[in-house]
N, C-alpha and C. Protein backbone atom coordinates (compact mmCIF):
# COMPACT_ATOMS: atom_id res chain seq x y z
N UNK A 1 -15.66 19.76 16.65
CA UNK A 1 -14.92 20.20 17.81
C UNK A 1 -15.92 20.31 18.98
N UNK A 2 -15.52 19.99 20.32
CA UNK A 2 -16.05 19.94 21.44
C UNK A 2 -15.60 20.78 22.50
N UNK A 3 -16.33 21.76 22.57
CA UNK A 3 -15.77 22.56 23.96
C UNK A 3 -16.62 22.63 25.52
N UNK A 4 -15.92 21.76 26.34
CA UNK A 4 -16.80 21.33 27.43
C UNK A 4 -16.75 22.24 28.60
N UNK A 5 -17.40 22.60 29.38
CA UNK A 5 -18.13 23.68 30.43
C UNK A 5 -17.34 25.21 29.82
N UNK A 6 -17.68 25.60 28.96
CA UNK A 6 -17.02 26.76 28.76
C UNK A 6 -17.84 27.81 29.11
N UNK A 7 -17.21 29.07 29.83
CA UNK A 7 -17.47 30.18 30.85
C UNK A 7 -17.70 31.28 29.74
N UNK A 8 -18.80 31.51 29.52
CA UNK A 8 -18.75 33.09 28.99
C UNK A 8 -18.58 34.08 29.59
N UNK A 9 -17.91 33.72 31.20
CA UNK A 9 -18.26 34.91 31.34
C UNK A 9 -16.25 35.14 31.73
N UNK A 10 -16.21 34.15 31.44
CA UNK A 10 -14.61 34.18 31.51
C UNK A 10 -13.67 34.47 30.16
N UNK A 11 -13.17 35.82 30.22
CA UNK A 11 -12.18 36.36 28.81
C UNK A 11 -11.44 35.27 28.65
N UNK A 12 -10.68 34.44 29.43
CA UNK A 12 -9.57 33.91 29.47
C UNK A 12 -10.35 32.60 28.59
N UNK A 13 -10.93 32.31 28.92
CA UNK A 13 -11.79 31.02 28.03
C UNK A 13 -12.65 31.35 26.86
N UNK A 14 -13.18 32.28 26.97
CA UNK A 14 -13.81 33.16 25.90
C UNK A 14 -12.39 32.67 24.73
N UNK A 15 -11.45 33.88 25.37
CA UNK A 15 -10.32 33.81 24.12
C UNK A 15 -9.93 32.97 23.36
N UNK A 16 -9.78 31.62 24.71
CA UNK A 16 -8.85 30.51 24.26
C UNK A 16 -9.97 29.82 22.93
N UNK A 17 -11.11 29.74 23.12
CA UNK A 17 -12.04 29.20 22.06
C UNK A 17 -12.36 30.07 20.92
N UNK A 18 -11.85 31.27 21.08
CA UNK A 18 -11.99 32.19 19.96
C UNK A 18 -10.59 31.72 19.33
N UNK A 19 -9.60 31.61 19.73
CA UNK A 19 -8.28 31.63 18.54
C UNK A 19 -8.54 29.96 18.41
N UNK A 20 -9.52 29.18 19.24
CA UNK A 20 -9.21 27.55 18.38
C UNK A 20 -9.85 27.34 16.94
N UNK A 21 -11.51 28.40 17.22
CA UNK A 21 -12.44 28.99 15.94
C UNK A 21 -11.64 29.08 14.81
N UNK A 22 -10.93 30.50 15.55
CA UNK A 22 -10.16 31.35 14.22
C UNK A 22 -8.90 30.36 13.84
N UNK A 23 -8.64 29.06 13.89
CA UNK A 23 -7.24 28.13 13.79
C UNK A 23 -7.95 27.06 12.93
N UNK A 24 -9.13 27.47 12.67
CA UNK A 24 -9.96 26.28 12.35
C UNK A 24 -11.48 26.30 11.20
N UNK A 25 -10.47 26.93 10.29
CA UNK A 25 -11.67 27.58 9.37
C UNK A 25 -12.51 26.24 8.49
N UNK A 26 -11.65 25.03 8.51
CA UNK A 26 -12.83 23.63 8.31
C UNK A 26 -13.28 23.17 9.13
N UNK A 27 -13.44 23.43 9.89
CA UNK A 27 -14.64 23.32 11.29
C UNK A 27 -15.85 22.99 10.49
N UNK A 28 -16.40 22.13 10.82
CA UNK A 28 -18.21 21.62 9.87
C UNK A 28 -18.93 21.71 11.50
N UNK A 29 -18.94 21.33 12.14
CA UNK A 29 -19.66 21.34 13.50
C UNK A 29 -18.62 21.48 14.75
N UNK A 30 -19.76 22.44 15.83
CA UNK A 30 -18.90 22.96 17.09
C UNK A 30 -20.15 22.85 17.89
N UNK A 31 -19.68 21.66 19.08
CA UNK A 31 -20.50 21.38 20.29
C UNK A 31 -19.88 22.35 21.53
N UNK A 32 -20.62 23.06 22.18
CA UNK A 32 -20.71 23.77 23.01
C UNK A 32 -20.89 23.36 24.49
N UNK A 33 -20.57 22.71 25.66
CA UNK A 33 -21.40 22.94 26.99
C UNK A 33 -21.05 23.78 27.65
N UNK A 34 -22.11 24.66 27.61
CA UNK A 34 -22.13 26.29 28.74
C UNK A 34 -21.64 25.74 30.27
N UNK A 35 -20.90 26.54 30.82
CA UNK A 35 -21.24 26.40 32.23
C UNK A 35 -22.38 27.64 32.64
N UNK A 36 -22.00 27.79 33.67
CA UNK A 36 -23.02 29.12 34.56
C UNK A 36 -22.42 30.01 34.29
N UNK A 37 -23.14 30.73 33.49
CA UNK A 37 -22.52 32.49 33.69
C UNK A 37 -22.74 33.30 34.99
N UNK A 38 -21.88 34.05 35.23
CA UNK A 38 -21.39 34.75 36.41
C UNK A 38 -21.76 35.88 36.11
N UNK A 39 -23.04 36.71 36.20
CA UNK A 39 -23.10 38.39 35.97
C UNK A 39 -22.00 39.07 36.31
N UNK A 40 -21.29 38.95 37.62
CA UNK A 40 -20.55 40.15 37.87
C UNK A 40 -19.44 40.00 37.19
N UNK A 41 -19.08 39.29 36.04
CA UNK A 41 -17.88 39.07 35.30
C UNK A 41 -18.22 39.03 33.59
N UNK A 42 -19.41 39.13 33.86
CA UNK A 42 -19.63 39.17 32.67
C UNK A 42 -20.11 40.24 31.85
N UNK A 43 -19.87 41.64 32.70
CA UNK A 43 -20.00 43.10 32.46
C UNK A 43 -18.34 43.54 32.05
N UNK A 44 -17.38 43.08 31.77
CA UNK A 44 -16.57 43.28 31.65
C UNK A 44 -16.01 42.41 30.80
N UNK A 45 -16.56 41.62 30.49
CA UNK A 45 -16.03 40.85 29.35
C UNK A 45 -17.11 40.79 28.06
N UNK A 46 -18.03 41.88 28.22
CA UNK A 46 -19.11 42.20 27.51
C UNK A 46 -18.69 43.13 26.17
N UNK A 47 -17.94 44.36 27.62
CA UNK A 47 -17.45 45.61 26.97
C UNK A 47 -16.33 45.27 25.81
N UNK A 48 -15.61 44.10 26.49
CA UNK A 48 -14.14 43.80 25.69
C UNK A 48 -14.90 43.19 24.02
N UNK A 49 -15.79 42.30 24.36
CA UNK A 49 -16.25 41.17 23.01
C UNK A 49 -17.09 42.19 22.07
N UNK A 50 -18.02 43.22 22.76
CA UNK A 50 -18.93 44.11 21.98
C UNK A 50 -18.17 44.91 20.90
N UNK A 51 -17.17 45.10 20.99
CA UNK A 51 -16.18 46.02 20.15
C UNK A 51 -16.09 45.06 18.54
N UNK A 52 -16.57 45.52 17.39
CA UNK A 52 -16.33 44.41 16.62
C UNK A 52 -15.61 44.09 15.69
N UNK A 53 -14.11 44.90 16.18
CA UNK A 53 -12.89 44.38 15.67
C UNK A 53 -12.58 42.89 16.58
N UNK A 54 -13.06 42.69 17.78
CA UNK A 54 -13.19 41.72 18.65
C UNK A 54 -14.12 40.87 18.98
N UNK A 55 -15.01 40.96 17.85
CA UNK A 55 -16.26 39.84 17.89
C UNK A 55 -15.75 38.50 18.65
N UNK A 56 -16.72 37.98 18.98
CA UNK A 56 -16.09 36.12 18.81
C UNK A 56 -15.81 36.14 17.33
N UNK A 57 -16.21 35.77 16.72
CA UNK A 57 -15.58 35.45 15.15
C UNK A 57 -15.26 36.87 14.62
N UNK A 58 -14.43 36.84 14.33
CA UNK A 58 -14.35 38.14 12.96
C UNK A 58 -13.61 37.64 11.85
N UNK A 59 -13.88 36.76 11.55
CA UNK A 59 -14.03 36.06 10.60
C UNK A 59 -14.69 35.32 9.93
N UNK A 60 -14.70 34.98 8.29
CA UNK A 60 -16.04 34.28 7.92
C UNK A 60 -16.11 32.79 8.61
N UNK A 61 -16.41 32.35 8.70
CA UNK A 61 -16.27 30.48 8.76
C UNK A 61 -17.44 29.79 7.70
N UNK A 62 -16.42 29.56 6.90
CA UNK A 62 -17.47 29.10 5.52
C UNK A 62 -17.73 27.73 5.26
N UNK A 63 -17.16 26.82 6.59
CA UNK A 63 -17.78 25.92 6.44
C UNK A 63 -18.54 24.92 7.88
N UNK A 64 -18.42 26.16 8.86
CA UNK A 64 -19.16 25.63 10.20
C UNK A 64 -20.71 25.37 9.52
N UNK A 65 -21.11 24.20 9.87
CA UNK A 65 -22.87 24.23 9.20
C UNK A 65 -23.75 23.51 10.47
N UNK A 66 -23.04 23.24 11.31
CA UNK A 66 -24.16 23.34 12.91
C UNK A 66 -23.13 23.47 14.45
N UNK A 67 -24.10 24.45 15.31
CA UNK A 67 -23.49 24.50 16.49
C UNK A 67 -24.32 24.17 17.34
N UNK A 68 -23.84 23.42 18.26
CA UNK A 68 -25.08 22.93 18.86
C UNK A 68 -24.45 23.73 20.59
N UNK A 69 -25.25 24.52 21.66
CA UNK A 69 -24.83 24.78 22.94
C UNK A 69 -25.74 23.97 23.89
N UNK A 70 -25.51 23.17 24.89
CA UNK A 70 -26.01 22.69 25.78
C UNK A 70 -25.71 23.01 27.26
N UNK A 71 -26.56 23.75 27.80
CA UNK A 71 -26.70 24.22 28.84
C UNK A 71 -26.92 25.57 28.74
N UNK A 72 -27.42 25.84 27.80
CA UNK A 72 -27.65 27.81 27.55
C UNK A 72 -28.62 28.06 28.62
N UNK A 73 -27.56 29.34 29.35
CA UNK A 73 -28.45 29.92 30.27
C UNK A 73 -29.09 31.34 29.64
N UNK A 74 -29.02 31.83 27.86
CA UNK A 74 -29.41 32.91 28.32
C UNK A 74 -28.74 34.18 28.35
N UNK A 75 -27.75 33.59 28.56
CA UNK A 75 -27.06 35.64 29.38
C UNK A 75 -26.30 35.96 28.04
N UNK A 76 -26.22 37.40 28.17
CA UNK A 76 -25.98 38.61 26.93
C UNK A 76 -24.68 38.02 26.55
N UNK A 77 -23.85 37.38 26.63
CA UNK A 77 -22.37 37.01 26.28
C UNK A 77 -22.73 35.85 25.54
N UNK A 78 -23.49 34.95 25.45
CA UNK A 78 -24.28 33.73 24.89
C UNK A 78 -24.69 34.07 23.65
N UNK A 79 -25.86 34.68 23.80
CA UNK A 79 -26.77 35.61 22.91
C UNK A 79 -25.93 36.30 21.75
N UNK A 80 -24.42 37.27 22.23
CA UNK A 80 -23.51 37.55 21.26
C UNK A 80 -22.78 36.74 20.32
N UNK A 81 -22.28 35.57 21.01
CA UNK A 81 -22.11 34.48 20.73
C UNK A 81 -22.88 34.14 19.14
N UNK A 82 -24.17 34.10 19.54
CA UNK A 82 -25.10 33.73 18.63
C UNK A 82 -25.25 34.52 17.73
N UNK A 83 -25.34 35.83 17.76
CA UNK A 83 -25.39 36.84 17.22
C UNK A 83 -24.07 36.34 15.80
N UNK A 84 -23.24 36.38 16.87
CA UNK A 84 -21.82 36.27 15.54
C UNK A 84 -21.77 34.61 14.39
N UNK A 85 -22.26 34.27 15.63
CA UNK A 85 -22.75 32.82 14.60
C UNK A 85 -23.43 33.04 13.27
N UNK A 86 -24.61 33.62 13.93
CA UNK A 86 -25.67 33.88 12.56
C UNK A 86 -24.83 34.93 11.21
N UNK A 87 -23.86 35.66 11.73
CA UNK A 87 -23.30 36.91 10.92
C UNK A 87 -22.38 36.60 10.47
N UNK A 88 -21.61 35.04 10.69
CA UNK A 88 -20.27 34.83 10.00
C UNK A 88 -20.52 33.73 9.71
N UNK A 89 -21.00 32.28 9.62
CA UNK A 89 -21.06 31.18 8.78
C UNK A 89 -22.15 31.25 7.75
N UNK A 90 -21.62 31.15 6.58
CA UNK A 90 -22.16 30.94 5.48
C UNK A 90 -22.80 29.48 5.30
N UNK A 91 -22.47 28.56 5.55
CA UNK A 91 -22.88 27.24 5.66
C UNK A 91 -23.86 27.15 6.86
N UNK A 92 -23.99 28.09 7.54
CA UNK A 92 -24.60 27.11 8.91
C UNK A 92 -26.06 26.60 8.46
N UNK A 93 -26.78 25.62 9.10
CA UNK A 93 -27.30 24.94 8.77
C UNK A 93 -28.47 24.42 9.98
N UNK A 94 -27.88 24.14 10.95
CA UNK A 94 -28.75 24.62 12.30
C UNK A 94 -27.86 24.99 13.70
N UNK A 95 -28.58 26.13 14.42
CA UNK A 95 -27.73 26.57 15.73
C UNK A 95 -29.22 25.84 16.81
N UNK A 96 -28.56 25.31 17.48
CA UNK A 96 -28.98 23.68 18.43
C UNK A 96 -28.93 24.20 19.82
N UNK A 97 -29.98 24.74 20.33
CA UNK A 97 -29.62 25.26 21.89
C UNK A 97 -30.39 24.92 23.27
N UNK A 98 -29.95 24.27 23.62
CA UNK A 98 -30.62 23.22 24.59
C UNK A 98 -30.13 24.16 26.23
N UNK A 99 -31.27 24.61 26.46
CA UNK A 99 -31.09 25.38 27.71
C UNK A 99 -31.00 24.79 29.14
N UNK A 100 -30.80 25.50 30.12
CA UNK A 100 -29.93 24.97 31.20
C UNK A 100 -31.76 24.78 31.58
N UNK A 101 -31.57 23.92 32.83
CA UNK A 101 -32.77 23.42 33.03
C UNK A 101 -34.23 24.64 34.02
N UNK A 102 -32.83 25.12 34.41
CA UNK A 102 -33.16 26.36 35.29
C UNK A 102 -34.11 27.61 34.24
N UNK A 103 -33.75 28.15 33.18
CA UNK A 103 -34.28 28.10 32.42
C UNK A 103 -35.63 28.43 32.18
N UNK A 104 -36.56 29.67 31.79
CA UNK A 104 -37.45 29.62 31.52
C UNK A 104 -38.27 29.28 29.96
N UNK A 105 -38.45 28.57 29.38
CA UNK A 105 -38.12 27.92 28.01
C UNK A 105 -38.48 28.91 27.00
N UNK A 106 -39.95 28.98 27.20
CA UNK A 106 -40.70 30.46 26.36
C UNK A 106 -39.93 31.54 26.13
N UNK A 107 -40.06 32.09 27.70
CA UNK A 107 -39.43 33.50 27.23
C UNK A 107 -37.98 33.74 26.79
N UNK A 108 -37.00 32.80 27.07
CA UNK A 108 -35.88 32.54 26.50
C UNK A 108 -35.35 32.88 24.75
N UNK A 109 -36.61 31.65 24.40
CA UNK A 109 -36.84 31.73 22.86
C UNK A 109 -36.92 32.98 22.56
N UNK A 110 -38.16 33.72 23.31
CA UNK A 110 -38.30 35.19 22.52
C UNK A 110 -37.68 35.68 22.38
N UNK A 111 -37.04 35.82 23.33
CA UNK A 111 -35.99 37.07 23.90
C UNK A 111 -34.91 36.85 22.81
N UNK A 112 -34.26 35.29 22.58
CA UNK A 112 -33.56 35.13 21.53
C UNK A 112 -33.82 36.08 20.65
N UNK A 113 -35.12 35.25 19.91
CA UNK A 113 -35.20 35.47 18.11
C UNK A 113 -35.34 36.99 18.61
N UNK A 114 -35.89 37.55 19.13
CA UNK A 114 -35.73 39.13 18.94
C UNK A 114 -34.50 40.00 18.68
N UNK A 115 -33.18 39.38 19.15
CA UNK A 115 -32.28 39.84 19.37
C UNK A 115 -31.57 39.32 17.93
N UNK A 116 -31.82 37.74 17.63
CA UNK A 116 -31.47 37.34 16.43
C UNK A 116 -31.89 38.37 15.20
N UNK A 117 -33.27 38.94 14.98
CA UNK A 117 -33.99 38.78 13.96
C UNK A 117 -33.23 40.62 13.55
N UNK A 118 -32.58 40.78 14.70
CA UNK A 118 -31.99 41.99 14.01
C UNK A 118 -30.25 41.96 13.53
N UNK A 119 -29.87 40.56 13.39
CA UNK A 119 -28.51 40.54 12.90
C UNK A 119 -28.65 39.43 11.46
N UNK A 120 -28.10 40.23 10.26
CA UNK A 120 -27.84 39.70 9.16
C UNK A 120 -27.58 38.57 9.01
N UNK A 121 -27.91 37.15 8.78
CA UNK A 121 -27.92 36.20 8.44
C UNK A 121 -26.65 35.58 7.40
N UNK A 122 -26.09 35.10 7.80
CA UNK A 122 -24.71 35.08 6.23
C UNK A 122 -25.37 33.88 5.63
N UNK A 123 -26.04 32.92 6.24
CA UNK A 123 -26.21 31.99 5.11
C UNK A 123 -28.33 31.59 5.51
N UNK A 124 -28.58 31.40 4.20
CA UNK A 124 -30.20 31.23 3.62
C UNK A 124 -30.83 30.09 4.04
N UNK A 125 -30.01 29.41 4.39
CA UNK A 125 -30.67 28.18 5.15
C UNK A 125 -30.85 28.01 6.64
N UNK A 126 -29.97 29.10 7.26
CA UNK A 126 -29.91 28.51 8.57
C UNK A 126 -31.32 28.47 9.69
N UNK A 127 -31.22 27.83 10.55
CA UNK A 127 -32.43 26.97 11.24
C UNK A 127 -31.76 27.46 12.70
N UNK A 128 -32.53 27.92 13.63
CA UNK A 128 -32.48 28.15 15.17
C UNK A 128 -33.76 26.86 15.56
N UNK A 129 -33.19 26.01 16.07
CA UNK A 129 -33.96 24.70 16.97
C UNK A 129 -33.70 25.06 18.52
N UNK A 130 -34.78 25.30 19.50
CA UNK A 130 -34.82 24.73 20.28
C UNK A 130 -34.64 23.62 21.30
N UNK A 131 -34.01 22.85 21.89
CA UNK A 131 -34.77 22.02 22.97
C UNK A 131 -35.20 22.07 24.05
N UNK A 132 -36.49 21.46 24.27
CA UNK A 132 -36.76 21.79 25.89
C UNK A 132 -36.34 20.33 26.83
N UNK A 133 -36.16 20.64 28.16
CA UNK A 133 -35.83 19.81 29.02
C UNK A 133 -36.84 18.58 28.87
């Protein structure tokens, strides 16, 4: 599945790709292109997704095994994103994140895995790849 310029920082799009997820539990791969996240909209659609009867997934997906996002800028609605990735596919296999060009590459990464390295892993194989511009 392909979801093209999608807004994290937009509920309304947020949603619509959360119930195509949850409609779609043989999903093997999900291509991502970020648009620009919008800070001032994305404090409010933070509060709504952080709740985790309302994750992006709250559900397992046992057979997504790569997501790839292109254009990751980065911002905390992304990052959750990822967060739920790592905590609900059992299969995944690699999460593929090719950042917006703007982008500082290094500290990006860190900032990631730091945030990653404190959410439970559902499956033993999975792989966080980089790309740089």
């Amino acid at each position: 599945m392909e979801l093209h310029n999608l807004s994290f920082s937009s509920e309304e799009q947020i949603a619509t790709a959360m119930t195509l997820l949850q409609k779609s539990p043989n999903l093997c791969e999900l291509r991502i292109g970020a648009a620009m996240a919008w800070s001032q909209f994305e404090e409010d659609t933070m509060k709504h997704l952080e709740d985790p009867d309302r994750y992006f997934i709250n559900q397992d997906m046992k057979k997504l095994r790569t997501v790839k996002i292109d254009g990751f800028n980065g911002s905390k609605l992304e990052v959750l994103f990822m967060k739920s990735v790592f905590s609900k596919c059992h299969a995944l296999e690699r999460l593929v994140i090719h950042p917006a060009c703007r982008i500082t590459y290094a500290l990006m990464a860190m900032n990631i895995l730091r945030e990653l390295m404190c959410v439970p892993c559902a499956s033993p194989n999975a792989q966080l790849v980089f790309l740089e511009h």
